[in-house]
N, C-alpha and C. Protein backbone atom coordinates (compact mmCIF):
# COMPACT_ATOMS: atom_id res chain seq x y z
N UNK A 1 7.93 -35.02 3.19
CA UNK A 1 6.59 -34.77 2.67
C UNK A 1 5.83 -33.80 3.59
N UNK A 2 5.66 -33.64 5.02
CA UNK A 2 5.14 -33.27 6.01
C UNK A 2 5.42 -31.59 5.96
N UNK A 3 7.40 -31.44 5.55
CA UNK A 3 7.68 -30.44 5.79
C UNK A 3 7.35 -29.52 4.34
N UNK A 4 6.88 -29.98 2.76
CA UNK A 4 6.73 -29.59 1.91
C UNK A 4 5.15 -29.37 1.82
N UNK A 5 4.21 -30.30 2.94
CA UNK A 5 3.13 -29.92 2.98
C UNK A 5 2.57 -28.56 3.86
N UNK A 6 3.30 -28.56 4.81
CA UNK A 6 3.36 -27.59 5.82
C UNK A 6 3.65 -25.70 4.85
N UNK A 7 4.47 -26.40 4.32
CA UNK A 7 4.84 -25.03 3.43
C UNK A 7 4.01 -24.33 2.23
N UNK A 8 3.21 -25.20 1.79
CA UNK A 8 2.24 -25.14 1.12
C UNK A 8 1.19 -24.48 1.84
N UNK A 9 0.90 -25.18 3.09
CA UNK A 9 -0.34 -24.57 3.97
C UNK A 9 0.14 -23.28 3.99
N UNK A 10 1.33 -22.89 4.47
CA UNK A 10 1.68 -21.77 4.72
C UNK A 10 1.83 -20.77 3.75
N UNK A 11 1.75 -20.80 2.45
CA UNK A 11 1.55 -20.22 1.52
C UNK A 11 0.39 -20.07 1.04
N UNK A 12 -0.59 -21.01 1.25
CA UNK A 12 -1.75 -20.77 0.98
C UNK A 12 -2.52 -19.79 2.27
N UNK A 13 -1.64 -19.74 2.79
CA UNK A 13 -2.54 -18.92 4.30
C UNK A 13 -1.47 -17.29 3.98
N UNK A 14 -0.93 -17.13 3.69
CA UNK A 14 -0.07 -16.00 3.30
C UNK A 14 -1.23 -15.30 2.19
N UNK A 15 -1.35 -15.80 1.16
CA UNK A 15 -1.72 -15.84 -0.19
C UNK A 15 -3.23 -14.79 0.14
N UNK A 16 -3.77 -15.78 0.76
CA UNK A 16 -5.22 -15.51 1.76
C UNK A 16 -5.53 -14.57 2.19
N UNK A 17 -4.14 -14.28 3.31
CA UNK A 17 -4.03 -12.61 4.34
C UNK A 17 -3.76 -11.43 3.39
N UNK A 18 -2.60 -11.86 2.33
CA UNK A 18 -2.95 -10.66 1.23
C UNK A 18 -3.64 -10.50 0.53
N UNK A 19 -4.37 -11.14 0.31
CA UNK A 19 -6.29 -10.68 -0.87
C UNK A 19 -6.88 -10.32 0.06
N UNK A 20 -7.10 -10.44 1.62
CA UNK A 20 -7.85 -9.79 2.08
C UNK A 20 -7.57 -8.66 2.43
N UNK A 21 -6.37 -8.13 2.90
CA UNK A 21 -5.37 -6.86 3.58
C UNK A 21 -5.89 -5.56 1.70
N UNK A 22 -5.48 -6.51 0.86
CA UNK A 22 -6.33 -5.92 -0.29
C UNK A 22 -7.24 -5.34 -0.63
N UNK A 23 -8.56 -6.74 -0.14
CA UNK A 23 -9.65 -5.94 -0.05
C UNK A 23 -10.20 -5.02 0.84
N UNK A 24 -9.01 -5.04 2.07
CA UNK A 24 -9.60 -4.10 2.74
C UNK A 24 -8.90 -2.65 2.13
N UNK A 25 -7.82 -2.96 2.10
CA UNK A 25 -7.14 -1.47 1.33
C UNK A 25 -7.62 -0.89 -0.15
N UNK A 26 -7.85 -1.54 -1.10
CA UNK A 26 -8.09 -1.34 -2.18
C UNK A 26 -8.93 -0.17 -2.11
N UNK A 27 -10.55 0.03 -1.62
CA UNK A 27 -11.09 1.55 -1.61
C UNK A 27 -10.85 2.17 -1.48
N UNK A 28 -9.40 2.20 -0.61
CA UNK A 28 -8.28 3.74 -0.29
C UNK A 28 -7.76 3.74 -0.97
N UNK A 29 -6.80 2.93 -2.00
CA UNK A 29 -6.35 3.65 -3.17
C UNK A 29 -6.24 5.03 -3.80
N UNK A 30 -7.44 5.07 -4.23
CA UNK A 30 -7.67 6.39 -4.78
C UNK A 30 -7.62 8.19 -3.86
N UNK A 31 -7.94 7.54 -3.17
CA UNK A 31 -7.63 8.37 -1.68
C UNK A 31 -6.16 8.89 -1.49
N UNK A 32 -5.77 7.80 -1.20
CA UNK A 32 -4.56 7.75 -0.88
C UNK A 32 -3.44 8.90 -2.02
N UNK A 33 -3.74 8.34 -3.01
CA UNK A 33 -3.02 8.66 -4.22
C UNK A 33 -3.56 10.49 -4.53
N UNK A 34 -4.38 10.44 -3.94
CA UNK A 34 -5.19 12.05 -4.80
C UNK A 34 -4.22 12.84 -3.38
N UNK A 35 -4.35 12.21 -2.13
CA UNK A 35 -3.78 13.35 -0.86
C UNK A 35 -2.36 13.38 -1.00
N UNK A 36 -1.43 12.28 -1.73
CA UNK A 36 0.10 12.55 -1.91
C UNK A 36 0.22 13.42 -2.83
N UNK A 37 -0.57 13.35 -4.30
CA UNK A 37 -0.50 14.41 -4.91
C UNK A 37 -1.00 15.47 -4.51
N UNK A 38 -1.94 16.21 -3.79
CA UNK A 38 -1.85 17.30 -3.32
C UNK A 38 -0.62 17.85 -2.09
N UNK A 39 -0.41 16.76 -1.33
CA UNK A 39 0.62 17.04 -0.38
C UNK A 39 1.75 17.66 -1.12
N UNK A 40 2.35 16.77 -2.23
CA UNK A 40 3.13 16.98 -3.28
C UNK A 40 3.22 18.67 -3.80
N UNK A 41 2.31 18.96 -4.21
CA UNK A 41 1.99 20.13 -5.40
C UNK A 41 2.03 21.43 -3.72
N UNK A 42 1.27 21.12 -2.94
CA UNK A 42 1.62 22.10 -1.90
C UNK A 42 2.79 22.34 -1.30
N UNK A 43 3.94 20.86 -0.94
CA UNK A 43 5.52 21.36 -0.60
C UNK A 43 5.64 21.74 -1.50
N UNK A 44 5.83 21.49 -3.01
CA UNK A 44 6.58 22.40 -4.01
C UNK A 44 6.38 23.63 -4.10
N UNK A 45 4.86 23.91 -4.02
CA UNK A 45 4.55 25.62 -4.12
C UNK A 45 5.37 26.34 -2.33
N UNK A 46 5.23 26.10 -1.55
CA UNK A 46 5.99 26.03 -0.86
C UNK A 46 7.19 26.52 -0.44
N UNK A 47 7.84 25.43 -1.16
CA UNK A 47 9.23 25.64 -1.30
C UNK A 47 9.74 26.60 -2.52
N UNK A 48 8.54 26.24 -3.27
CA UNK A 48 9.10 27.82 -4.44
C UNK A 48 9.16 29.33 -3.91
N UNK A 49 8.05 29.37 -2.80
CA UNK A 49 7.96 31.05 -2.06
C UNK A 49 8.61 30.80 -1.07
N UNK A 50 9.31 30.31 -0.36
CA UNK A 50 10.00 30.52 1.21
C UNK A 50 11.41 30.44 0.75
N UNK A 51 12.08 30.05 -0.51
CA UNK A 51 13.65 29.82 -1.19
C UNK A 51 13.75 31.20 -1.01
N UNK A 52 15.31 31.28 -1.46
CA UNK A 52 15.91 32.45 -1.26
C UNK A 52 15.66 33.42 -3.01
């Protein structure tokens, strides 16, 4: 019982650290996602003028 309660705690404390790691990340999202796609679109142009 001790060791099925323990595991529980520990999932509920897991559960916890990722909604918050969330809320801290979540406003970067969009951020995040807009600078890969430009990173993106700039190696390709890139690599289209420096090829042989």
């Amino acid at each position: 019982m001790k060791k099925a309660r323990s595991f529980l705690l520990l999932l509920l404390l897991a559960a916890f650290t990722i909604r918050v790691l969330w809320l801290a990340v979540e406003p970067l999202v969009p951020y995040v996602v807009s600078t890969l796609a430009i990173v993106l679109v700039l190696g390709f142009i890139y690599h289209r003028m420096t090829r042989w």
